[in-house]
C-alpha atoms as a PDB file:
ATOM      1  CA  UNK A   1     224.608 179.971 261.404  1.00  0.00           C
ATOM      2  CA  UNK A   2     225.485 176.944 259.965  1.00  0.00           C
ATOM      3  CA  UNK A   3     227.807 176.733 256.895  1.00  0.00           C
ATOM      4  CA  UNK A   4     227.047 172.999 255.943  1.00  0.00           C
ATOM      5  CA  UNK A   5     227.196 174.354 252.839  1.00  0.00           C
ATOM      6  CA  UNK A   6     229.938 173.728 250.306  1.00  0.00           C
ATOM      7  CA  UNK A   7     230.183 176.956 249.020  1.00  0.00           C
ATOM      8  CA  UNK A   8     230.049 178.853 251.932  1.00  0.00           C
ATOM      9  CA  UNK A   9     232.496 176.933 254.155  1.00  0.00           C
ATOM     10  CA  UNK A  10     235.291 177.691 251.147  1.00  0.00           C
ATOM     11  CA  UNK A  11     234.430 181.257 251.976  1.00  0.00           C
ATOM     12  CA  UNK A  12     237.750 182.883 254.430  1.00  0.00           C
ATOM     13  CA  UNK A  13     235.898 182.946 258.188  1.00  0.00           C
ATOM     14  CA  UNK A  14     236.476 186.967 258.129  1.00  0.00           C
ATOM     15  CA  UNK A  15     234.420 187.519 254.620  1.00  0.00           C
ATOM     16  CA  UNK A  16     231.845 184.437 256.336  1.00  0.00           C
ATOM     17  CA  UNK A  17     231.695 186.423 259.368  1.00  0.00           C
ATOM     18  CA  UNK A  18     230.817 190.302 257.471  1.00  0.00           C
ATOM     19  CA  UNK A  19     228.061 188.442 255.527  1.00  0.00           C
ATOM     20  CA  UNK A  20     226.610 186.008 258.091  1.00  0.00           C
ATOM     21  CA  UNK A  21     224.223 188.757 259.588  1.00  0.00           C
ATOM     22  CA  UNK A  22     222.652 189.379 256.076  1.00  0.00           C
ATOM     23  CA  UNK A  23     221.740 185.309 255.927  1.00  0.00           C
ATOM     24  CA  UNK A  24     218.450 183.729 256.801  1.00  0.00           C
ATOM     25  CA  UNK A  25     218.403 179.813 258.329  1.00  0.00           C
ATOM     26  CA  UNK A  26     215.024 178.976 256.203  1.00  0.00           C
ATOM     27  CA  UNK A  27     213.370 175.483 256.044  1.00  0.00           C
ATOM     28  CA  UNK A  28     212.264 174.859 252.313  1.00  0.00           C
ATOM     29  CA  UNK A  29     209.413 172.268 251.499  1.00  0.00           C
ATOM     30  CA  UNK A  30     208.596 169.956 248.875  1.00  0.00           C
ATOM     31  CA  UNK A  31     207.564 170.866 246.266  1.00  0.00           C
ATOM     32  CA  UNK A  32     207.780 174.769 246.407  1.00  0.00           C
ATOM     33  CA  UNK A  33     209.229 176.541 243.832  1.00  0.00           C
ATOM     34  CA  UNK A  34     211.570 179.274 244.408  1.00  0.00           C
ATOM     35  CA  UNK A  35     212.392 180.575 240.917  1.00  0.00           C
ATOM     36  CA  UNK A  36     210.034 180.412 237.889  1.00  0.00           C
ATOM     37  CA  UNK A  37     211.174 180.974 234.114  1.00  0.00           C
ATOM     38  CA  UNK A  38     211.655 184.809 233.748  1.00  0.00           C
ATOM     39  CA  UNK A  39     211.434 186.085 237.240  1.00  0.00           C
ATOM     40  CA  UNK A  40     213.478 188.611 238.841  1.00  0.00           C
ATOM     41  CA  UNK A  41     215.677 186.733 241.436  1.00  0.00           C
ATOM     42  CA  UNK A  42     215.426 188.623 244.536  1.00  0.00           C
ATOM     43  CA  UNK A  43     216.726 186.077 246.875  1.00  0.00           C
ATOM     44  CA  UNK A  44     219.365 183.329 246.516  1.00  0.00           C
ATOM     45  CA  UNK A  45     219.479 180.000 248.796  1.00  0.00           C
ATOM     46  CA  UNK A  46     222.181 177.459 249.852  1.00  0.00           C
ATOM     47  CA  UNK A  47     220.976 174.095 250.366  1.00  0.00           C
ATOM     48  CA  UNK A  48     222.151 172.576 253.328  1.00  0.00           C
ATOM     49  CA  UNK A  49     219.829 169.496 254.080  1.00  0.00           C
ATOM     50  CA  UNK A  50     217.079 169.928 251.215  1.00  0.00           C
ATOM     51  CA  UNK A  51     217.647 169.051 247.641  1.00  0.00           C
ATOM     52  CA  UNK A  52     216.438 171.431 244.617  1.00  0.00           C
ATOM     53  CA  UNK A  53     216.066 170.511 241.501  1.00  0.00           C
ATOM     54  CA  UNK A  54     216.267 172.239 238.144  1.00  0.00           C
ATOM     55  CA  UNK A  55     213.764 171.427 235.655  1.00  0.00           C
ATOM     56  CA  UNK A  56     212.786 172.678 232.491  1.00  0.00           C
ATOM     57  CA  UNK A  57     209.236 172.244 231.184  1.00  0.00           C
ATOM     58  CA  UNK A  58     208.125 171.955 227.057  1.00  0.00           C
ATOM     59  CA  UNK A  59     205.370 173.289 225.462  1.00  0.00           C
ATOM     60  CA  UNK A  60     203.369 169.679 226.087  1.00  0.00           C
ATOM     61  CA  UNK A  61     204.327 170.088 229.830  1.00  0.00           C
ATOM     62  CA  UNK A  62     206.613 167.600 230.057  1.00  0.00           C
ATOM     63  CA  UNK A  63     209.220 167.807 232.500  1.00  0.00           C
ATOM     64  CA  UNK A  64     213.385 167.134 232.329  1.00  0.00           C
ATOM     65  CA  UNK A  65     215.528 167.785 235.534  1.00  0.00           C
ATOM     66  CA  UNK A  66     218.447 169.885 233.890  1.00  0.00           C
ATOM     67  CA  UNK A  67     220.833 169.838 237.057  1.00  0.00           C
ATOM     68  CA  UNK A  68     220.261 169.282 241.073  1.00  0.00           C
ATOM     69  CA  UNK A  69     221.298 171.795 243.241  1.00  0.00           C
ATOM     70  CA  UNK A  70     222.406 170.513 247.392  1.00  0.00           C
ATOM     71  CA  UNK A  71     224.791 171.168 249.749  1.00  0.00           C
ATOM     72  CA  UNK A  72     227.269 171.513 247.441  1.00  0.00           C
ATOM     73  CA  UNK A  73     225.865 174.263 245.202  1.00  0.00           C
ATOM     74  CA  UNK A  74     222.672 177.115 245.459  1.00  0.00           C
ATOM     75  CA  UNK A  75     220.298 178.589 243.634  1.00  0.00           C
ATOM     76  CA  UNK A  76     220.630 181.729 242.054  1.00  0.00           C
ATOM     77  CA  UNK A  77     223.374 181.398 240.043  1.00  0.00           C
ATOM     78  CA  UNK A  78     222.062 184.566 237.540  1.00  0.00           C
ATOM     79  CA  UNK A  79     221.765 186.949 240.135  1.00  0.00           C
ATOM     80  CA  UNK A  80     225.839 187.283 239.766  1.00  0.00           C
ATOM     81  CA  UNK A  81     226.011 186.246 236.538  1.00  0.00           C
ATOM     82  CA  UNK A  82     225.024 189.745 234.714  1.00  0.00           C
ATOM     83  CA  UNK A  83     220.931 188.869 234.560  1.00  0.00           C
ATOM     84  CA  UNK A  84     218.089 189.736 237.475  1.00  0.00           C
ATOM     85  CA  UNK A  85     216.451 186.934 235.656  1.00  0.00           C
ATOM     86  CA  UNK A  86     216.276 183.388 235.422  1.00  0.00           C
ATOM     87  CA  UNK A  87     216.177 181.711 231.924  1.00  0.00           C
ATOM     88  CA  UNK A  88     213.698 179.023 231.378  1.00  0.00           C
ATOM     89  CA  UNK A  89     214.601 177.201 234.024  1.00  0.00           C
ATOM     90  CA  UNK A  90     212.728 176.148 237.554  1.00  0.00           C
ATOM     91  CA  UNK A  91     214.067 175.804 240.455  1.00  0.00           C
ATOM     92  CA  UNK A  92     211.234 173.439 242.727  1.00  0.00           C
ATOM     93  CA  UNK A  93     212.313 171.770 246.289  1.00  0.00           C
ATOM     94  CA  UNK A  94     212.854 168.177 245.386  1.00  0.00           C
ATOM     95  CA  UNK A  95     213.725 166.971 249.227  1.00  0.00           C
ATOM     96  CA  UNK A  96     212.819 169.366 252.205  1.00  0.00           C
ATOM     97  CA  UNK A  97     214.838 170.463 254.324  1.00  0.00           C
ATOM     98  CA  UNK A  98     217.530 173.523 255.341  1.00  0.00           C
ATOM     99  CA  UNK A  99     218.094 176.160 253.299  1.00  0.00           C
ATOM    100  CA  UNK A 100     220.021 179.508 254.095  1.00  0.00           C
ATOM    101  CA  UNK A 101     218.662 182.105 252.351  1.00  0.00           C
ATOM    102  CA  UNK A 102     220.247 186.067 251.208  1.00  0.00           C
ATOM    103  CA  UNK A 103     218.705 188.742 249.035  1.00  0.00           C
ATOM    104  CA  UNK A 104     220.558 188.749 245.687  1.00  0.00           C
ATOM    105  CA  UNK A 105     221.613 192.339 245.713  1.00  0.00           C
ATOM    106  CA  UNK A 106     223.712 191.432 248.609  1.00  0.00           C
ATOM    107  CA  UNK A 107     225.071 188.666 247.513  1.00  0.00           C
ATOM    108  CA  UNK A 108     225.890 190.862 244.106  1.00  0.00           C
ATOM    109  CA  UNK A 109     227.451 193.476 246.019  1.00  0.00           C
ATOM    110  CA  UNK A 110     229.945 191.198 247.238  1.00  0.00           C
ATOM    111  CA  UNK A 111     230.177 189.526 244.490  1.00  0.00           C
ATOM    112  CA  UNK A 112     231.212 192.751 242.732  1.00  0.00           C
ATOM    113  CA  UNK A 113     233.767 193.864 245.702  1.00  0.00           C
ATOM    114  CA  UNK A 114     235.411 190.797 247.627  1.00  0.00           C
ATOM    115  CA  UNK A 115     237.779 188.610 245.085  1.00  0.00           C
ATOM    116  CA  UNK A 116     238.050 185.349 247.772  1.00  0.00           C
ATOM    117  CA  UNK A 117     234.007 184.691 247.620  1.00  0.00           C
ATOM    118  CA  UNK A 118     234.034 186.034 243.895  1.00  0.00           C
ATOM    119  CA  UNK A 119     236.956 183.531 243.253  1.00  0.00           C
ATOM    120  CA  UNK A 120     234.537 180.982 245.149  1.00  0.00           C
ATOM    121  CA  UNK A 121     231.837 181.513 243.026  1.00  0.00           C
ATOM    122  CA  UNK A 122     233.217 181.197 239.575  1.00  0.00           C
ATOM    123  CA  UNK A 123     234.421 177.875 240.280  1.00  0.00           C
ATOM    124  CA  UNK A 124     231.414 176.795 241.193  1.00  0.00           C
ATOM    125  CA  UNK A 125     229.941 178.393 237.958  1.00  0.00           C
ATOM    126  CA  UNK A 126     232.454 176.224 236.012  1.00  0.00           C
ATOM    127  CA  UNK A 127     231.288 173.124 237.797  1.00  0.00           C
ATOM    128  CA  UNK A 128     227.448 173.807 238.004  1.00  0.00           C
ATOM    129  CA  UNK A 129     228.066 174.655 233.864  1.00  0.00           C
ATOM    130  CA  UNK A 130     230.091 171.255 233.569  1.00  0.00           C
ATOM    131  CA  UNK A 131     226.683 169.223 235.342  1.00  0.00           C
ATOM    132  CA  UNK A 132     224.370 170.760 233.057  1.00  0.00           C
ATOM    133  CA  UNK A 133     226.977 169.835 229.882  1.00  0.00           C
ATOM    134  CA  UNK A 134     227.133 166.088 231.000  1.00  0.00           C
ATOM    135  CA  UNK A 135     223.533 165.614 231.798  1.00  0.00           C
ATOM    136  CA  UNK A 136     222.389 166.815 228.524  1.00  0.00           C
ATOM    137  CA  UNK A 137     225.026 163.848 227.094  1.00  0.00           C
ATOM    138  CA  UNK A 138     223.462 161.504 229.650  1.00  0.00           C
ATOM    139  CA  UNK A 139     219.654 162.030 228.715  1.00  0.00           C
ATOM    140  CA  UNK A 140     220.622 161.825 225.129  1.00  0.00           C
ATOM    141  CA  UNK A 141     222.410 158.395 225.588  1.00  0.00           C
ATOM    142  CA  UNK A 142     222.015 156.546 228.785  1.00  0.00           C
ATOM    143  CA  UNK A 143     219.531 153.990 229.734  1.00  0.00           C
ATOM    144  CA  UNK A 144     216.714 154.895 232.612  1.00  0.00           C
ATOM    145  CA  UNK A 145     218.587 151.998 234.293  1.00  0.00           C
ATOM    146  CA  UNK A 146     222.148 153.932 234.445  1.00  0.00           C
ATOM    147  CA  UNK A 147     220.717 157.756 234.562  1.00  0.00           C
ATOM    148  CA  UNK A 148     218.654 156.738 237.738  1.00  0.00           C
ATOM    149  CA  UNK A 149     221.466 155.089 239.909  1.00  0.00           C
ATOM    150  CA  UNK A 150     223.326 157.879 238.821  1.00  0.00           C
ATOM    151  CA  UNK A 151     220.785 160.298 239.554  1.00  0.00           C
ATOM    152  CA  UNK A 152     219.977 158.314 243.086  1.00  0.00           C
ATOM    153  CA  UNK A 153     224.156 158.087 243.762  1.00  0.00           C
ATOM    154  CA  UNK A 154     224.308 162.027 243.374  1.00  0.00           C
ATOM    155  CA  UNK A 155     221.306 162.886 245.722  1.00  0.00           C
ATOM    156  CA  UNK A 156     222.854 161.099 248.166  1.00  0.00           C
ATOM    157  CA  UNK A 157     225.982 162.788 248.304  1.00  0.00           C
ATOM    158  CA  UNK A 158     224.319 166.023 248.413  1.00  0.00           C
ATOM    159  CA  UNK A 159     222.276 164.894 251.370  1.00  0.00           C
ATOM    160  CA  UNK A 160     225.109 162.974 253.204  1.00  0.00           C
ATOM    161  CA  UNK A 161     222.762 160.059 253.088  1.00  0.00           C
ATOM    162  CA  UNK A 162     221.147 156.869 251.946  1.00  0.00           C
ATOM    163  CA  UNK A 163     218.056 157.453 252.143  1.00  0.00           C
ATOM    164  CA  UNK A 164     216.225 159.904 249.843  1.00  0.00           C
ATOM    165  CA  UNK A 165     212.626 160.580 250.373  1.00  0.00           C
ATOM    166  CA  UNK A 166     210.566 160.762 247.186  1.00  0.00           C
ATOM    167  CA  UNK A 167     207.801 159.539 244.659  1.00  0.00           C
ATOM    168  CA  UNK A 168     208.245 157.586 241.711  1.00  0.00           C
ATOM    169  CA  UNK A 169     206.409 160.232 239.986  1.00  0.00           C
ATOM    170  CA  UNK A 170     208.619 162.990 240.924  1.00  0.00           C
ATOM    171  CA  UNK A 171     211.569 160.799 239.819  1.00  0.00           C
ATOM    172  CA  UNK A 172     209.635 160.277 236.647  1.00  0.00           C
ATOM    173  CA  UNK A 173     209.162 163.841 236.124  1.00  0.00           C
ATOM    174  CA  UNK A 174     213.148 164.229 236.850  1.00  0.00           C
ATOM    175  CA  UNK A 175     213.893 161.812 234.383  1.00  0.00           C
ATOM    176  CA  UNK A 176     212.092 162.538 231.905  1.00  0.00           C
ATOM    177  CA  UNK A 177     209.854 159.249 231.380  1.00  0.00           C
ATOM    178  CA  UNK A 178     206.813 157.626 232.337  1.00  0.00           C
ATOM    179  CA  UNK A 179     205.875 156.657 235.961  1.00  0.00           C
ATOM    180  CA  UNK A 180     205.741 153.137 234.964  1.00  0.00           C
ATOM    181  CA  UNK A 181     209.252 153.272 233.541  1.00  0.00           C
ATOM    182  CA  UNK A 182     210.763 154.153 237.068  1.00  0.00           C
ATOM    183  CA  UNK A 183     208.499 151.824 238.696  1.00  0.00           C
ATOM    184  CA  UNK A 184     210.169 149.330 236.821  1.00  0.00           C
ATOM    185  CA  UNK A 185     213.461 150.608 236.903  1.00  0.00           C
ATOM    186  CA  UNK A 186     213.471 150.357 240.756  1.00  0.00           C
ATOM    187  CA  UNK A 187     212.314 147.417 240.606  1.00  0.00           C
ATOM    188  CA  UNK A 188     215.153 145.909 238.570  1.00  0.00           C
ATOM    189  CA  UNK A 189     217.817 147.309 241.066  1.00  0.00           C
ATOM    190  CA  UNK A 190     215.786 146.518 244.382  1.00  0.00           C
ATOM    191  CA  UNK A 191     215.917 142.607 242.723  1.00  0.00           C
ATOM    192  CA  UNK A 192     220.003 143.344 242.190  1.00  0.00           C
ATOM    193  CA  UNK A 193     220.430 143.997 245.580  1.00  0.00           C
ATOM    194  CA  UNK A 194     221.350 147.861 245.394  1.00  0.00           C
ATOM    195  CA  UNK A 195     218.259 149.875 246.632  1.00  0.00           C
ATOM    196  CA  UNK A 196     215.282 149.298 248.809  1.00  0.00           C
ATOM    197  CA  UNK A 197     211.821 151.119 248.047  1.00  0.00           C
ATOM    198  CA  UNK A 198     209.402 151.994 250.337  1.00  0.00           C
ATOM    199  CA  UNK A 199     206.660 154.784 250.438  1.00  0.00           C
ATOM    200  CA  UNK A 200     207.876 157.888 249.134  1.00  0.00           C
ATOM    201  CA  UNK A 201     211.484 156.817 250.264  1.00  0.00           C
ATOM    202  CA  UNK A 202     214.559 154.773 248.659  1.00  0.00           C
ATOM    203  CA  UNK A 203     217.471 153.888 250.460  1.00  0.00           C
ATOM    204  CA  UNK A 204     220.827 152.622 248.848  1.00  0.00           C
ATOM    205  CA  UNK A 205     221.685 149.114 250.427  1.00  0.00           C
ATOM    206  CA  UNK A 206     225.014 148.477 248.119  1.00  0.00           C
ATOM    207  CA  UNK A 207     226.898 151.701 247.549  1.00  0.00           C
ATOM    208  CA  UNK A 208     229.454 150.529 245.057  1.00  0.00           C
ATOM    209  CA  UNK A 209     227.221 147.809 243.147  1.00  0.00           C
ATOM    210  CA  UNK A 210     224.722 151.015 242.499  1.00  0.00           C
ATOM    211  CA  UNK A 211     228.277 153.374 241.415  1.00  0.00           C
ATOM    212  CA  UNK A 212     228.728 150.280 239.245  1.00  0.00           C
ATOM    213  CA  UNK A 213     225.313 150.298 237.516  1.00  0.00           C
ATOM    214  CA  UNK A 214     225.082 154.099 237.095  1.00  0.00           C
ATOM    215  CA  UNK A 215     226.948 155.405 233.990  1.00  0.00           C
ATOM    216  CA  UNK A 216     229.845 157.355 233.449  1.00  0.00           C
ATOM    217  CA  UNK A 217     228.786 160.550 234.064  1.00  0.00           C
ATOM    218  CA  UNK A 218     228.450 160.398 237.672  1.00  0.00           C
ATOM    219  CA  UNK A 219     231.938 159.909 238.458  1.00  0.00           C
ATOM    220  CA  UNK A 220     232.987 162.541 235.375  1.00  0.00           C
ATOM    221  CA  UNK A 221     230.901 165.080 237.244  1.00  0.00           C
ATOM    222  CA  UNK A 222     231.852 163.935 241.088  1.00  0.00           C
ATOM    223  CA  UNK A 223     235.664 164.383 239.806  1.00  0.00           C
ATOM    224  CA  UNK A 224     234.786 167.868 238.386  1.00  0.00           C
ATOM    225  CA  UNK A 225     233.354 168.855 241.696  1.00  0.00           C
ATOM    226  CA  UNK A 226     236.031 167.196 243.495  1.00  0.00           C
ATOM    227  CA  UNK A 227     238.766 169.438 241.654  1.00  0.00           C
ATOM    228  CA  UNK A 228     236.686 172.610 241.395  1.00  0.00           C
ATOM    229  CA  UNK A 229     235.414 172.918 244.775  1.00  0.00           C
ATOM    230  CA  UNK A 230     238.422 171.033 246.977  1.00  0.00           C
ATOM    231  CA  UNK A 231     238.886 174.051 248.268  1.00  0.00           C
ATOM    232  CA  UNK A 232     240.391 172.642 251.386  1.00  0.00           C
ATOM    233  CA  UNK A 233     243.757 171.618 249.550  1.00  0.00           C
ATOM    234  CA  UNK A 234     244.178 175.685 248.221  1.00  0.00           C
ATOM    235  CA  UNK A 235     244.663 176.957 251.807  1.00  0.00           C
END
Protein backbone atom coordinates (compact mmCIF):
# COMPACT_ATOMS: atom_id res chain seq x y z
CA UNK A 1 0.00 0.00 0.00
CA UNK A 2 1.19 3.20 -0.58
CA UNK A 3 1.42 5.84 2.22
CA UNK A 4 1.94 8.98 -0.09
CA UNK A 5 -0.13 10.32 2.24
CA UNK A 6 0.87 12.91 4.82
CA UNK A 7 -0.98 11.67 7.50
CA UNK A 8 -0.38 8.26 7.22
CA UNK A 9 3.41 8.24 6.67
CA UNK A 10 3.61 10.23 10.33
CA UNK A 11 1.89 7.11 11.53
CA UNK A 12 4.94 4.62 13.57
CA UNK A 13 5.48 1.63 10.67
CA UNK A 14 4.18 -0.99 13.49
CA UNK A 15 0.60 0.94 14.07
CA UNK A 16 0.88 1.49 9.75
CA UNK A 17 1.49 -2.08 9.46
CA UNK A 18 -1.78 -3.44 12.07
CA UNK A 19 -4.05 -1.09 10.03
CA UNK A 20 -2.78 -1.46 6.45
CA UNK A 21 -4.94 -4.70 5.84
CA UNK A 22 -8.19 -2.76 6.78
CA UNK A 23 -7.22 0.01 3.81
CA UNK A 24 -8.55 0.06 0.30
CA UNK A 25 -6.14 1.61 -2.77
CA UNK A 26 -9.40 3.32 -4.53
CA UNK A 27 -9.23 5.61 -7.64
CA UNK A 28 -11.72 8.61 -7.04
CA UNK A 29 -13.17 10.63 -10.10
CA UNK A 30 -14.16 14.00 -10.83
CA UNK A 31 -16.66 15.15 -9.77
CA UNK A 32 -18.07 12.43 -7.35
CA UNK A 33 -19.08 13.26 -4.16
CA UNK A 34 -18.19 11.26 -1.25
CA UNK A 35 -19.94 13.00 1.67
CA UNK A 36 -23.19 15.03 1.40
CA UNK A 37 -24.53 17.52 4.20
CA UNK A 38 -25.98 15.24 6.99
CA UNK A 39 -24.88 11.81 6.02
CA UNK A 40 -23.60 9.18 8.14
CA UNK A 41 -19.83 8.83 7.28
CA UNK A 42 -19.21 5.27 6.84
CA UNK A 43 -15.96 5.46 5.10
CA UNK A 44 -13.02 7.89 5.35
CA UNK A 45 -10.35 8.52 2.39
CA UNK A 46 -6.72 9.79 2.16
CA UNK A 47 -5.92 11.56 -0.88
CA UNK A 48 -2.87 10.59 -2.37
CA UNK A 49 -2.91 11.86 -6.09
CA UNK A 50 -6.62 13.32 -6.33
CA UNK A 51 -7.67 16.57 -4.86
CA UNK A 52 -11.15 17.01 -2.84
CA UNK A 53 -12.64 19.85 -2.22
CA UNK A 54 -14.96 21.13 0.48
CA UNK A 55 -17.77 23.19 -0.52
CA UNK A 56 -20.66 24.52 1.03
CA UNK A 57 -23.79 25.34 -0.97
CA UNK A 58 -26.63 28.40 0.01
CA UNK A 59 -30.07 28.33 -0.28
CA UNK A 60 -29.71 30.09 -4.05
CA UNK A 61 -27.23 27.21 -4.88
CA UNK A 62 -24.36 29.01 -4.97
CA UNK A 63 -21.25 27.40 -4.24
CA UNK A 64 -17.95 28.47 -1.83
CA UNK A 65 -14.97 25.96 -1.49
CA UNK A 66 -14.54 26.06 2.44
CA UNK A 67 -11.11 24.08 2.54
CA UNK A 68 -9.22 21.48 0.00
CA UNK A 69 -8.39 18.33 1.20
CA UNK A 70 -4.88 16.32 -0.73
CA UNK A 71 -2.17 14.44 0.15
CA UNK A 72 -1.66 16.17 3.04
CA UNK A 73 -5.03 15.76 4.79
CA UNK A 74 -8.48 13.27 4.28
CA UNK A 75 -11.81 13.31 4.44
CA UNK A 76 -13.71 12.36 7.26
CA UNK A 77 -12.57 14.36 9.78
CA UNK A 78 -16.18 13.87 11.96
CA UNK A 79 -16.06 10.34 12.01
CA UNK A 80 -13.36 10.86 15.06
CA UNK A 81 -14.47 13.92 16.02
CA UNK A 82 -17.62 12.75 18.30
CA UNK A 83 -20.38 12.98 15.15
CA UNK A 84 -21.35 9.94 12.47
CA UNK A 85 -22.33 12.97 10.55
CA UNK A 86 -21.08 15.53 8.41
CA UNK A 87 -22.25 19.19 8.93
CA UNK A 88 -23.24 21.12 5.94
CA UNK A 89 -20.43 20.55 4.24
CA UNK A 90 -19.55 18.49 0.76
CA UNK A 91 -16.91 16.77 0.12
CA UNK A 92 -16.84 16.40 -4.20
CA UNK A 93 -13.49 15.08 -6.12
CA UNK A 94 -12.04 18.24 -7.50
CA UNK A 95 -8.89 16.38 -9.41
CA UNK A 96 -9.04 12.49 -9.92
CA UNK A 97 -6.91 10.44 -8.90
CA UNK A 98 -5.67 7.94 -5.76
CA UNK A 99 -7.42 7.70 -2.88
CA UNK A 100 -7.00 5.07 0.04
CA UNK A 101 -10.01 4.41 1.49
CA UNK A 102 -11.10 2.74 5.43
CA UNK A 103 -14.50 2.31 7.01
CA UNK A 104 -14.85 4.95 9.76
CA UNK A 105 -15.57 2.62 12.60
CA UNK A 106 -12.13 1.38 12.12
CA UNK A 107 -10.52 4.21 11.85
CA UNK A 108 -12.60 5.29 15.26
CA UNK A 109 -11.55 2.31 16.98
CA UNK A 110 -8.10 3.27 16.70
CA UNK A 111 -8.64 6.42 17.10
CA UNK A 112 -10.15 5.62 20.52
CA UNK A 113 -7.18 3.02 21.51
CA UNK A 114 -3.67 3.90 19.88
CA UNK A 115 -2.29 7.50 21.28
CA UNK A 116 0.68 7.80 18.28
CA UNK A 117 -2.13 7.88 15.30
CA UNK A 118 -4.60 9.67 17.82
CA UNK A 119 -1.70 12.18 18.53
CA UNK A 120 -1.44 12.26 14.55
CA UNK A 121 -4.77 13.12 14.06
CA UNK A 122 -5.40 15.99 16.35
CA UNK A 123 -2.73 17.88 14.82
CA UNK A 124 -4.04 17.60 11.78
CA UNK A 125 -7.49 18.69 13.25
CA UNK A 126 -5.70 21.86 14.49
CA UNK A 127 -4.34 22.54 11.05
CA UNK A 128 -7.38 21.47 8.84
CA UNK A 129 -9.42 23.97 11.64
CA UNK A 130 -6.62 26.73 11.06
CA UNK A 131 -7.38 26.43 6.80
CA UNK A 132 -10.93 26.77 7.24
CA UNK A 133 -10.24 30.00 9.85
CA UNK A 134 -7.97 31.75 7.19
CA UNK A 135 -10.03 31.08 4.18
CA UNK A 136 -13.08 32.50 5.64
CA UNK A 137 -10.60 35.86 6.24
CA UNK A 138 -9.46 35.42 2.64
CA UNK A 139 -13.00 35.29 0.88
CA UNK A 140 -14.04 38.14 3.03
CA UNK A 141 -11.02 40.35 1.94
CA UNK A 142 -8.88 39.24 -0.89
CA UNK A 143 -9.16 40.00 -4.49
CA UNK A 144 -10.15 36.97 -7.11
CA UNK A 145 -6.66 37.94 -8.38
CA UNK A 146 -4.75 36.93 -4.95
CA UNK A 147 -7.37 34.08 -3.65
CA UNK A 148 -6.84 32.23 -7.06
CA UNK A 149 -2.92 32.11 -7.19
CA UNK A 150 -3.28 31.22 -3.80
CA UNK A 151 -5.82 28.75 -4.36
CA UNK A 152 -3.75 27.44 -7.69
CA UNK A 153 -0.20 27.59 -5.38
CA UNK A 154 -1.95 25.22 -2.74
CA UNK A 155 -3.34 22.58 -5.27
CA UNK A 156 -0.16 22.20 -6.44
CA UNK A 157 1.52 21.32 -3.43
CA UNK A 158 -1.03 18.85 -2.63
CA UNK A 159 -0.54 17.24 -6.00
CA UNK A 160 3.33 17.54 -6.13
CA UNK A 161 2.75 19.33 -9.37
CA UNK A 162 2.31 22.14 -11.82
CA UNK A 163 -0.14 21.24 -13.59
CA UNK A 164 -3.72 21.02 -12.28
CA UNK A 165 -6.41 19.76 -14.48
CA UNK A 166 -9.67 21.70 -14.28
CA UNK A 167 -12.52 24.04 -15.68
CA UNK A 168 -12.89 27.55 -15.21
CA UNK A 169 -16.26 26.79 -14.05
CA UNK A 170 -15.30 24.50 -11.37
CA UNK A 171 -12.75 27.13 -10.24
CA UNK A 172 -15.61 29.56 -10.38
CA UNK A 173 -17.74 27.46 -8.31
CA UNK A 174 -14.56 27.14 -5.79
CA UNK A 175 -14.26 30.66 -5.62
CA UNK A 176 -17.19 31.75 -5.24
CA UNK A 177 -17.73 34.10 -8.45
CA UNK A 178 -18.81 34.15 -11.86
CA UNK A 179 -17.23 32.07 -14.71
CA UNK A 180 -16.35 35.17 -16.45
CA UNK A 181 -14.53 36.52 -13.41
CA UNK A 182 -11.96 33.55 -13.50
CA UNK A 183 -11.82 33.68 -17.13
CA UNK A 184 -10.49 36.93 -16.67
CA UNK A 185 -8.54 36.39 -13.78
CA UNK A 186 -6.43 33.77 -15.68
CA UNK A 187 -6.13 35.74 -18.13
CA UNK A 188 -4.43 38.57 -16.24
CA UNK A 189 -1.75 36.12 -14.79
CA UNK A 190 -1.21 34.02 -18.11
CA UNK A 191 -0.32 37.89 -19.61
CA UNK A 192 2.14 38.26 -16.24
CA UNK A 193 3.93 35.41 -17.11
CA UNK A 194 2.88 33.03 -14.10
CA UNK A 195 0.37 30.40 -15.49
CA UNK A 196 -0.47 28.86 -18.79
CA UNK A 197 -4.21 27.77 -19.63
CA UNK A 198 -5.20 25.24 -21.74
CA UNK A 199 -8.37 22.95 -21.91
CA UNK A 200 -9.45 21.93 -18.66
CA UNK A 201 -5.73 22.26 -17.44
CA UNK A 202 -3.40 25.17 -15.91
CA UNK A 203 0.07 24.81 -15.35
CA UNK A 204 2.27 27.23 -13.17
CA UNK A 205 5.21 28.57 -15.43
CA UNK A 206 6.76 31.06 -12.57
CA UNK A 207 6.50 29.51 -9.13
CA UNK A 208 7.61 32.41 -7.02
CA UNK A 209 6.11 35.38 -9.25
CA UNK A 210 2.56 33.38 -8.68
CA UNK A 211 3.65 32.98 -4.43
CA UNK A 212 4.17 36.70 -5.00
CA UNK A 213 0.73 37.54 -6.45
CA UNK A 214 -1.27 35.24 -4.13
CA UNK A 215 -2.04 36.82 -0.70
CA UNK A 216 -0.99 36.23 2.62
CA UNK A 217 -2.81 33.49 3.56
CA UNK A 218 -1.13 30.94 1.60
CA UNK A 219 2.08 31.11 3.25
CA UNK A 220 0.15 31.68 6.92
CA UNK A 221 -1.51 28.36 6.22
CA UNK A 222 1.67 26.46 4.41
CA UNK A 223 3.66 27.53 7.77
CA UNK A 224 0.79 26.09 9.93
CA UNK A 225 1.02 22.86 8.07
CA UNK A 226 4.65 22.99 8.01
CA UNK A 227 4.78 23.12 12.00
CA UNK A 228 1.76 20.91 12.65
CA UNK A 229 2.43 18.11 10.46
CA UNK A 230 6.60 18.14 10.30
CA UNK A 231 6.34 15.21 11.83
CA UNK A 232 9.67 14.09 10.55
CA UNK A 233 11.65 16.51 12.99
CA UNK A 234 9.56 14.76 16.31
CA UNK A 235 11.24 11.35 15.76
Amino acid sequence: MATENVLLTALPPEVYKRIESKMEQVELSSGEILNRPGEAIEEVYFPLTCLISVTITMMDGSTVEAGVVGSREMVGINAFMGGEETTQTQYIVQVPGKAVKMKAHLLLNEFDTNKSLRDVMLKYTQAYIAQISQNVACNRTHTIEKRMARWLLESSDRLYSDEVSLSHEFLSHMLGVRRSGVTETAHILEKKGLIQCGRKKIKTIDRQGLEDAACECYGVIKEEYDRLLNFESER
